[in-house]
C-alpha atoms as a PDB file:
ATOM      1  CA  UNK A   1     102.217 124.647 103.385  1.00  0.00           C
ATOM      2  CA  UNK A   2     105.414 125.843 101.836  1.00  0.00           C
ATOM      3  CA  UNK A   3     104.660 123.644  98.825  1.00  0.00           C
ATOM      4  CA  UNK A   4     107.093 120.849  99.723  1.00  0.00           C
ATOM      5  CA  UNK A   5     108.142 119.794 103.373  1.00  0.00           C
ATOM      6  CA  UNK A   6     105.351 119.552 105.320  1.00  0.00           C
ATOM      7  CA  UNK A   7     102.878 117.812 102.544  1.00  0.00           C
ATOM      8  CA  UNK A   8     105.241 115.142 101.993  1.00  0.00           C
ATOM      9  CA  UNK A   9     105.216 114.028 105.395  1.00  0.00           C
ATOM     10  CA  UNK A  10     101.747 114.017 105.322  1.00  0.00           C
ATOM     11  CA  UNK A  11     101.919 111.431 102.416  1.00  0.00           C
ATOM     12  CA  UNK A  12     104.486 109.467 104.410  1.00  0.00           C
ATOM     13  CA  UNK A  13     101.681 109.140 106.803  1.00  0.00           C
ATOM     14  CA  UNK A  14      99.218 108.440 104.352  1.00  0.00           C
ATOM     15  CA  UNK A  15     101.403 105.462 102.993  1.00  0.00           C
ATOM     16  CA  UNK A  16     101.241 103.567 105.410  1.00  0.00           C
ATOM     17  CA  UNK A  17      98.092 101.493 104.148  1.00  0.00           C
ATOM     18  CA  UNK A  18      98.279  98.956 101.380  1.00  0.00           C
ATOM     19  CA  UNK A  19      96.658 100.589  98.205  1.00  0.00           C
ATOM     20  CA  UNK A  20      98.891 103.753  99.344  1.00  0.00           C
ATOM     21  CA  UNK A  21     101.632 101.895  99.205  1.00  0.00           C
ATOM     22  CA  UNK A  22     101.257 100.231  95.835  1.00  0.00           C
ATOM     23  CA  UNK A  23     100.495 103.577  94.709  1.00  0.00           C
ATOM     24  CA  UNK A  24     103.730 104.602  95.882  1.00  0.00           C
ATOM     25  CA  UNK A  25     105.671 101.857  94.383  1.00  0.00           C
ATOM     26  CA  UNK A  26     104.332 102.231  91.039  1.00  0.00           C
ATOM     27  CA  UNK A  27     105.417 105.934  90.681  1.00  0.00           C
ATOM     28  CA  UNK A  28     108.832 104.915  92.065  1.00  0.00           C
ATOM     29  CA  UNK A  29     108.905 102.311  89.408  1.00  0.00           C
ATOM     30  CA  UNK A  30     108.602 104.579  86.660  1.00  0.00           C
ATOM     31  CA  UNK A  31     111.328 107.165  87.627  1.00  0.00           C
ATOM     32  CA  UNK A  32     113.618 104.377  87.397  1.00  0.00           C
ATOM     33  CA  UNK A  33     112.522 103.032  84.310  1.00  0.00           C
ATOM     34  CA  UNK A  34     112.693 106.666  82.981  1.00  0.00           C
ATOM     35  CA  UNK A  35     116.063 107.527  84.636  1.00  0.00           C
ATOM     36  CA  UNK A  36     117.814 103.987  83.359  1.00  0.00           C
ATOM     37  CA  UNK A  37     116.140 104.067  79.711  1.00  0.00           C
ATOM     38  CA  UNK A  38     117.754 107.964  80.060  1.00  0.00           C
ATOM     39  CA  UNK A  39     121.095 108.267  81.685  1.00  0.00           C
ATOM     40  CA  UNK A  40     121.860 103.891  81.434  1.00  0.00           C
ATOM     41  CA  UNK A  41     121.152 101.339  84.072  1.00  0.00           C
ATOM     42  CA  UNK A  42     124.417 101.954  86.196  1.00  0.00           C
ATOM     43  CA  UNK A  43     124.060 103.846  89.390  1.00  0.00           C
ATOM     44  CA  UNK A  44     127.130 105.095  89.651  1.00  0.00           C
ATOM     45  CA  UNK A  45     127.416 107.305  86.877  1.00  0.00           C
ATOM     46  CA  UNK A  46     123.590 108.327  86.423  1.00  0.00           C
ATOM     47  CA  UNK A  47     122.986 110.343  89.677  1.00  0.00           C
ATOM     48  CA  UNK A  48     119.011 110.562  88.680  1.00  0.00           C
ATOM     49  CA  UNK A  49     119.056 106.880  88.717  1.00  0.00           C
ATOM     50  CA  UNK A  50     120.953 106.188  92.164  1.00  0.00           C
ATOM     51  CA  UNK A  51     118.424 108.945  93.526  1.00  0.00           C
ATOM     52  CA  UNK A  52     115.421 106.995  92.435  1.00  0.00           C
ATOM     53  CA  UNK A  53     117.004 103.557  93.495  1.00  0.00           C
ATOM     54  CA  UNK A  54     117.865 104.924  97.055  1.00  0.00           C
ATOM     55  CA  UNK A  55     114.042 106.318  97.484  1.00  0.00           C
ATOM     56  CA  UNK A  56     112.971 103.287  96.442  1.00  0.00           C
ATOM     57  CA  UNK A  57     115.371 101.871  99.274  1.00  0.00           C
ATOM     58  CA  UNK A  58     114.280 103.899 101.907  1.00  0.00           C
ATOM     59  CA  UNK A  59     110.491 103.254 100.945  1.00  0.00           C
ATOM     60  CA  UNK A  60     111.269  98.899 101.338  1.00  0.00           C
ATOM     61  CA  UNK A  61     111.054  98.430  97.926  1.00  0.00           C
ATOM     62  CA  UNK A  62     111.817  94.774  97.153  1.00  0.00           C
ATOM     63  CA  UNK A  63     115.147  94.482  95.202  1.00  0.00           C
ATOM     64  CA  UNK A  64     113.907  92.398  92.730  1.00  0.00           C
ATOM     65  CA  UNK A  65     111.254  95.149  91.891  1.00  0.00           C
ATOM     66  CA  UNK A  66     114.068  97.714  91.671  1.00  0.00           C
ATOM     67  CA  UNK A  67     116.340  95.462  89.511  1.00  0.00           C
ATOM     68  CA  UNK A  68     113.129  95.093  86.913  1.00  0.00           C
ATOM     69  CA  UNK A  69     112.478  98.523  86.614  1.00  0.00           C
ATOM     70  CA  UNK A  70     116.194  99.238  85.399  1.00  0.00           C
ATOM     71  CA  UNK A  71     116.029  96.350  82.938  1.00  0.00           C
ATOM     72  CA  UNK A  72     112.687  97.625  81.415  1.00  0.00           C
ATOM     73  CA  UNK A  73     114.463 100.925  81.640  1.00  0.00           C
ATOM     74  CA  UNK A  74     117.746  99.946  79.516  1.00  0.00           C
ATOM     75  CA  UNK A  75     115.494  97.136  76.865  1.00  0.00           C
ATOM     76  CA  UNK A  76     116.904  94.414  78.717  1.00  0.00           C
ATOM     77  CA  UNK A  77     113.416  93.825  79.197  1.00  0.00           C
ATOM     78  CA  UNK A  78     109.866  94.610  77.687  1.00  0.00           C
ATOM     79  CA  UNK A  79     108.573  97.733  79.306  1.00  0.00           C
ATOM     80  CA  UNK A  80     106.151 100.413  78.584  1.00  0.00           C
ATOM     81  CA  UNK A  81     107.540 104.173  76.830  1.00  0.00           C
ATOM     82  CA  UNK A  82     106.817 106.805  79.038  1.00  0.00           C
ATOM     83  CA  UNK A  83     106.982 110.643  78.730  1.00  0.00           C
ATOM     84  CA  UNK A  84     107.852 113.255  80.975  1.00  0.00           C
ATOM     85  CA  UNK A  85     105.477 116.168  81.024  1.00  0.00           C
ATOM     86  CA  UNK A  86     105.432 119.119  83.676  1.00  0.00           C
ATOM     87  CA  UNK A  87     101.976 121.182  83.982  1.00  0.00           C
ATOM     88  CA  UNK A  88     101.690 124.460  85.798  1.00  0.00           C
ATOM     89  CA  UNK A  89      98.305 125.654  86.869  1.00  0.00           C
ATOM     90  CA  UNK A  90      96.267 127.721  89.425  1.00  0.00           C
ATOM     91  CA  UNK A  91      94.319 126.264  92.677  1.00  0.00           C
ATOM     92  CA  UNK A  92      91.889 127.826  94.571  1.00  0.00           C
ATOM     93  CA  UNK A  93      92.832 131.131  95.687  1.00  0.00           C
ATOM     94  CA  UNK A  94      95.098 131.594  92.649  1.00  0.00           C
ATOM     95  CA  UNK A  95      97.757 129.453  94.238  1.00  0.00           C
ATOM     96  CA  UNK A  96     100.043 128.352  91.992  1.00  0.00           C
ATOM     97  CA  UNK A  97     101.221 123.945  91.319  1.00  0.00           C
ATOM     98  CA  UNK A  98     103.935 122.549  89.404  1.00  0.00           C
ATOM     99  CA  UNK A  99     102.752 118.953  88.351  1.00  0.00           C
ATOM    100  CA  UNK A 100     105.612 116.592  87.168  1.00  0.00           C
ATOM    101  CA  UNK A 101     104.007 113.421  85.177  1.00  0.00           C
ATOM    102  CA  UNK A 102     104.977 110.427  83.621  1.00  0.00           C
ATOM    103  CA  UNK A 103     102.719 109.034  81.104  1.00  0.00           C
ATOM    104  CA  UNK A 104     102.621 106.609  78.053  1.00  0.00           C
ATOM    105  CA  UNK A 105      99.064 108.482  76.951  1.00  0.00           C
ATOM    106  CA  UNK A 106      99.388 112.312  77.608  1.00  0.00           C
ATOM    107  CA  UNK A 107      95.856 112.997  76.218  1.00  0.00           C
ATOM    108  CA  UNK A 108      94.744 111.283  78.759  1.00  0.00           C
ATOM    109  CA  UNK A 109      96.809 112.987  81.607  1.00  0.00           C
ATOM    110  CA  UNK A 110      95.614 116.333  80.841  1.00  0.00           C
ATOM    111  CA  UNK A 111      92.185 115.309  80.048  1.00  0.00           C
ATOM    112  CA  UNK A 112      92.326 114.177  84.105  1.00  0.00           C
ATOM    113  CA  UNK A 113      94.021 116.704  85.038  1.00  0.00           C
ATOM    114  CA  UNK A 114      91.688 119.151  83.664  1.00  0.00           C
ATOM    115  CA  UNK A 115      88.892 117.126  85.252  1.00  0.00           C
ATOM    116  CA  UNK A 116      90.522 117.078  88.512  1.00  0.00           C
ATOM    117  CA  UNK A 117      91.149 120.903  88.653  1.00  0.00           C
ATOM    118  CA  UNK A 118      87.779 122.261  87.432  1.00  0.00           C
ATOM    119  CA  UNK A 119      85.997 119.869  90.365  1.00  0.00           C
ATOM    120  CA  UNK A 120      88.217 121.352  93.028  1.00  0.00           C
ATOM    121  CA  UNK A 121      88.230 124.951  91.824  1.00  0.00           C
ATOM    122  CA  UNK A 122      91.096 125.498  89.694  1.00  0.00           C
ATOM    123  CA  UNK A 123      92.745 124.805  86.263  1.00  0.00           C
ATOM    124  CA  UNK A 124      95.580 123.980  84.048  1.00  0.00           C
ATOM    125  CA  UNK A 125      97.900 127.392  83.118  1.00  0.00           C
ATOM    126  CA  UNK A 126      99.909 128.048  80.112  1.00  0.00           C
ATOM    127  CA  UNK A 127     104.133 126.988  80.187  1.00  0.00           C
ATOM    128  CA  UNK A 128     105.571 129.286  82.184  1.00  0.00           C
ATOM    129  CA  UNK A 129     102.540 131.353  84.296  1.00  0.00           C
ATOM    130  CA  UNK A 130     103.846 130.019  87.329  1.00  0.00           C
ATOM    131  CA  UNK A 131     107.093 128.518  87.140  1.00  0.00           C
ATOM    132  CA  UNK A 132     108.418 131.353  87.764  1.00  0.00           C
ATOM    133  CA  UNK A 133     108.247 131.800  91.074  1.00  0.00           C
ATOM    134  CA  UNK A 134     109.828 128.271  91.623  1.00  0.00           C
ATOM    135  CA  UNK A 135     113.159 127.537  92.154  1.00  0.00           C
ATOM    136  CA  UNK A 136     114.671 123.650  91.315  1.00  0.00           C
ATOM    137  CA  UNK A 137     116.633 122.885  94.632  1.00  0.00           C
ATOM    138  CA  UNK A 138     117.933 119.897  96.639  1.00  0.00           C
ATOM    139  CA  UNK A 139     115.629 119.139  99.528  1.00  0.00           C
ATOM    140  CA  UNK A 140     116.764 116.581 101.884  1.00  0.00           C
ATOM    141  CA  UNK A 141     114.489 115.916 105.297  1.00  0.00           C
ATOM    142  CA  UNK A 142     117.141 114.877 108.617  1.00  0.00           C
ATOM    143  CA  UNK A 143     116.307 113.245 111.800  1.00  0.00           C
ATOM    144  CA  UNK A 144     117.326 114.792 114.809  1.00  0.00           C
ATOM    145  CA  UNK A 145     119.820 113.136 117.357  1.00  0.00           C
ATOM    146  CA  UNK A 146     121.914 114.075 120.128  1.00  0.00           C
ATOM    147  CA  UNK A 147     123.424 116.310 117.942  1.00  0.00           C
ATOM    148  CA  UNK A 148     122.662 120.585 118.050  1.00  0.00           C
ATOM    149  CA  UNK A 149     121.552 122.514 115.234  1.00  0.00           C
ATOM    150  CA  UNK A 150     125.254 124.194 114.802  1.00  0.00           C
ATOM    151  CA  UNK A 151     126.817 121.150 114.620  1.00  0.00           C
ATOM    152  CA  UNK A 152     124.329 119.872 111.707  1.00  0.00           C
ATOM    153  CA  UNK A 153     125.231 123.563 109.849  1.00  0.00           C
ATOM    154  CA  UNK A 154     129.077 123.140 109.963  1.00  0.00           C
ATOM    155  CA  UNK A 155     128.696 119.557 108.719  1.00  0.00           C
ATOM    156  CA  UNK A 156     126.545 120.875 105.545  1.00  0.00           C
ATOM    157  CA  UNK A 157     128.111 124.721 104.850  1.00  0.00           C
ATOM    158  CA  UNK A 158     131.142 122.811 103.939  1.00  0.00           C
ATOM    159  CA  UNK A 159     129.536 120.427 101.626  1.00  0.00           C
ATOM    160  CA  UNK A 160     127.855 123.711  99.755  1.00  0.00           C
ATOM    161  CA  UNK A 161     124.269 123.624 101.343  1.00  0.00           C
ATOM    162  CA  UNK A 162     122.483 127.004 101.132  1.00  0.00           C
ATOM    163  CA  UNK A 163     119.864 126.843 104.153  1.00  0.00           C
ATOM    164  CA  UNK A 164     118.989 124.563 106.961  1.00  0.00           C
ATOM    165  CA  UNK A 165     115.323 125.037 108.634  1.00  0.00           C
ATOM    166  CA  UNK A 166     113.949 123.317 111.432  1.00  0.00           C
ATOM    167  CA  UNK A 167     111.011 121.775 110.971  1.00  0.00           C
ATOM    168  CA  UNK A 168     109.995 120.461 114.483  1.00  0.00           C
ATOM    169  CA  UNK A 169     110.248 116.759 114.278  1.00  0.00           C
ATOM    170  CA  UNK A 170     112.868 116.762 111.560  1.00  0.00           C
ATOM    171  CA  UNK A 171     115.700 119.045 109.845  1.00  0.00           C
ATOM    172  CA  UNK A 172     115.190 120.395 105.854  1.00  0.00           C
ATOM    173  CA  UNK A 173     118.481 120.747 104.058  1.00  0.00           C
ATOM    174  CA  UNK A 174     118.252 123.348 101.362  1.00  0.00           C
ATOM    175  CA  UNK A 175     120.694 122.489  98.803  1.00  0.00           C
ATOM    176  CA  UNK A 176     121.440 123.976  95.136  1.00  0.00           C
ATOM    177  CA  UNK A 177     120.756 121.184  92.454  1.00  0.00           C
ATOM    178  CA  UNK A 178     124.692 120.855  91.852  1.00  0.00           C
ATOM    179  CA  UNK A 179     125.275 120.690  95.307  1.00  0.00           C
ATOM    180  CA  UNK A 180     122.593 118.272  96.628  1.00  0.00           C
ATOM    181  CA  UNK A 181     124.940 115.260  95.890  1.00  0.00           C
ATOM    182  CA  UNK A 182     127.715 116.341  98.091  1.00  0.00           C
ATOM    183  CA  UNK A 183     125.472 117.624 101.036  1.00  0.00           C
ATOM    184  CA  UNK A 184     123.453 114.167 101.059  1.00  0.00           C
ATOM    185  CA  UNK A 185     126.729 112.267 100.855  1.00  0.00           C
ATOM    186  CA  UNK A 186     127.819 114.580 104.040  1.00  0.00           C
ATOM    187  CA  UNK A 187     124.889 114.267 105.816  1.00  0.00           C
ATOM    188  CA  UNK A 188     124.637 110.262 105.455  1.00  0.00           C
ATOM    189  CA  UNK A 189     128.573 109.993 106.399  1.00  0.00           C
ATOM    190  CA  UNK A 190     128.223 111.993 109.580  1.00  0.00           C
ATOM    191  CA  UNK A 191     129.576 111.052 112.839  1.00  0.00           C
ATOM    192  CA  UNK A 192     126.718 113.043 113.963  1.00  0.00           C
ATOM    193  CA  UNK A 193     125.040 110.502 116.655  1.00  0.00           C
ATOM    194  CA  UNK A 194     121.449 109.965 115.598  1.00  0.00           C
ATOM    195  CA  UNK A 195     121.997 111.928 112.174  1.00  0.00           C
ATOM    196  CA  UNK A 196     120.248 110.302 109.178  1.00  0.00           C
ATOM    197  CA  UNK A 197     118.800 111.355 105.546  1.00  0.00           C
ATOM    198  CA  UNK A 198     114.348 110.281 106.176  1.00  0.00           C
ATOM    199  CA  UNK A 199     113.936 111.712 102.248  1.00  0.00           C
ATOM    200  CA  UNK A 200     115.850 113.294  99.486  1.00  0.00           C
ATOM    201  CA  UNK A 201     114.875 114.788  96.104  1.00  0.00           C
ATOM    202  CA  UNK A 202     114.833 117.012  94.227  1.00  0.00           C
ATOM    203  CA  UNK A 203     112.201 119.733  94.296  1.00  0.00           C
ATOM    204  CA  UNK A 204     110.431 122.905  92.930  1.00  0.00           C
ATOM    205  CA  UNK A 205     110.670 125.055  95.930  1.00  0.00           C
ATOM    206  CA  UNK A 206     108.427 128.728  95.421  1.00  0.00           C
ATOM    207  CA  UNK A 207     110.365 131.768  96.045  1.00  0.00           C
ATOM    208  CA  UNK A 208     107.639 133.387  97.707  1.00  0.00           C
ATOM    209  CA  UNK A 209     104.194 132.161  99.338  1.00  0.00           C
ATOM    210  CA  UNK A 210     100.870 132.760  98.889  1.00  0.00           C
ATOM    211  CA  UNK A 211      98.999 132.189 102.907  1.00  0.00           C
ATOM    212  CA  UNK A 212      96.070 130.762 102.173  1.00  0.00           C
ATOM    213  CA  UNK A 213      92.810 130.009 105.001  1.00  0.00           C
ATOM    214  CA  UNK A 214      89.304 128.926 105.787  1.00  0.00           C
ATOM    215  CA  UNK A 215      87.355 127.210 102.976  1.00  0.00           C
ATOM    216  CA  UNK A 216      90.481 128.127 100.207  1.00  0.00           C
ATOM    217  CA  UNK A 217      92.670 125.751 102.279  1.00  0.00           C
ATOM    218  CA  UNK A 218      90.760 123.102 102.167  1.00  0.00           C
ATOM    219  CA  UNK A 219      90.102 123.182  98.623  1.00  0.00           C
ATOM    220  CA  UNK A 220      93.714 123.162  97.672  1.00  0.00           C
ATOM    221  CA  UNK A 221      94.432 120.272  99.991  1.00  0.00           C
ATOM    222  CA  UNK A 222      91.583 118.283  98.654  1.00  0.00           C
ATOM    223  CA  UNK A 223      92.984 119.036  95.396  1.00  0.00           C
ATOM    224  CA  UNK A 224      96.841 118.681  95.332  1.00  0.00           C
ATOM    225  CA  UNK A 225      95.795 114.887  97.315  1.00  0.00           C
ATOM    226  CA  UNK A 226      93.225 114.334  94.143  1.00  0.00           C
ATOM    227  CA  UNK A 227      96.107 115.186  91.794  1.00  0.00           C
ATOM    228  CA  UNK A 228      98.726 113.157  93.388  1.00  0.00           C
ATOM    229  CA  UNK A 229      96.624 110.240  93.341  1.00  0.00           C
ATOM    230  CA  UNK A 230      96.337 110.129  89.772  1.00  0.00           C
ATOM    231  CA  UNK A 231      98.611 107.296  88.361  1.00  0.00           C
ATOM    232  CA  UNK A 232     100.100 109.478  85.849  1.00  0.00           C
ATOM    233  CA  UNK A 233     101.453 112.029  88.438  1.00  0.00           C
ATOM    234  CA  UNK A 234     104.832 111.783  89.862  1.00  0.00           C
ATOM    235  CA  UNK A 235     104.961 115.452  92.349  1.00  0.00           C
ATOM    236  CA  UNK A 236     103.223 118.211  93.131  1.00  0.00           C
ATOM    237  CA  UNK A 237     104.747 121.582  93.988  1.00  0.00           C
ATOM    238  CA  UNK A 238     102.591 124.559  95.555  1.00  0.00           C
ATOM    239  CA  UNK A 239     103.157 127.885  96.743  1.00  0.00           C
ATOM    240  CA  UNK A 240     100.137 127.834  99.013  1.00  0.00           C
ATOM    241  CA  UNK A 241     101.083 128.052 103.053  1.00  0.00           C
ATOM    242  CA  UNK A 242      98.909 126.365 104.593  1.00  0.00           C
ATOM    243  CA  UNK A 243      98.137 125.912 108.354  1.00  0.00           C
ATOM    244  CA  UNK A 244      99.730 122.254 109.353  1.00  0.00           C
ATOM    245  CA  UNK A 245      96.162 121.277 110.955  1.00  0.00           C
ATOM    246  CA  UNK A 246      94.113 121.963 108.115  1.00  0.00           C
ATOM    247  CA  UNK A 247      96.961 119.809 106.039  1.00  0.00           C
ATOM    248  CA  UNK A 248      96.872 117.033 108.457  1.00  0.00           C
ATOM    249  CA  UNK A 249      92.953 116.990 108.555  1.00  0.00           C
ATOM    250  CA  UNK A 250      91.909 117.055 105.342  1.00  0.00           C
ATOM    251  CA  UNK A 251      95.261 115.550 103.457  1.00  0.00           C
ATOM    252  CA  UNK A 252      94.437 112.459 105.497  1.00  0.00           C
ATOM    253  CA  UNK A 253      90.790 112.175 105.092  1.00  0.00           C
END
């Protein structure tokens, strides 16, 4: 598990039921009440806020859902304050996370937290022990069409992307954070038959790994999936590689 990719298609698989999708929705809801209340309600010129709207697109959020969230976001309508905290800590293995929250009672989020990590064999780190060895990049996932790998690169090298990976079922565009705009906007406008952007964000992506096996694997799954389940937790970033079974049988469990 490179800390990003794979784990969040796990989750797209894990949305599928009801409660997972609710789940899902709420957290959406709140980066677009955060993004409106801090960049304004218009789309157009608040980029965090036509991010959040499009994921909440692509995830069938109703529009009348989408449309309440700004409101609460700009006072147009009663809505709840909430903060944004990021946590760093150590999993199992000494892995490291990068936890991004959004809370209205942050005692409480790091009291679960805490709680969270010392059951599954880790804990909360000071600012700064592992952030280091993150980087804040673009990330956008692409289906694959009729198209060939080359022809993918020469669409997003001109638009400024830095890496392109295949990932088996899917391509993962590697952008800088000032360049993730233009790429996505390149790779949605494509002629490319069969091209299309699955997910886009933005992401902390570790500059190196840490592999990670056996009994230590599990435990970190377990965990990060206990984390993100919390209602007060928005991502969760990991250096730990992981092997794609163990991800796909215990993150689904």
């Amino acid at each position: 598990m490179s800390g990003h990719s794979k784990w969040a298609q796990i989750k797209r698989k894990k949305g599928a039921n009801d409660a997972a999708r609710g789940k899902m929705f709420t957290k959406i809801i709140k980066e677009i009440t955060v993004s409106a209340k801090l960049g304004g309600g218009d789309p157009n010129g608040n980029p965090r806020l036509r991010l959040a709207i499009q994921n909440a697109k692509a995830s069938n959020m109703p529009a009348d859902n989408i449309t309440r969230a700004v409101k609460k976001g700009t006072g147009e309508l009663e809505g709840v304050n909430y903060e944004e905290i990021t946590y760093e800590a150590y999993g199992p293995g000494g892995v490291a996370l990068i936890i991004e929250s959004l809370t209205d009672n942050r005692n409480r989020t790091v009291a679960d937290l805490r709680h969270l990590f010392t059951k599954n064999g880790g804990t909360l780190a000071e600012a700064g022990a592992v952030s280091w060895n993150f980087e804040r990049k673009g990330v956008i996932n692409a289906s694959k069409g009729s198209y060939s790998e080359e022809d993918l690169m020469n669409v997003i090298l001109d638009a400024g992307a830095e890496d392109l990976r295949d990932e088996g079922d899917y391509f993962e565009v590697i952008t800088s954070v000032d360049s993730f705009e233009s790429v996505r906007k390149a790779v949605e406008t494509s002629n490319l038959a069969g091209l299309k952007v699955e997910s886009a964000s933005l992401q902390y992506v570790p500059k190196t790994t840490t592999k990670v096996e056996g009994r230590e694997a599990e435990q970190i799954v377990r965990l990060i999936s206990a984390v993100e389940d919390n209602d007060d937790v928005q991502n969760v970033y990991t250096n730990a590689d992981i092997d794609e079974k163990v991800m796909e049988t215990v993150g689904s469990s």
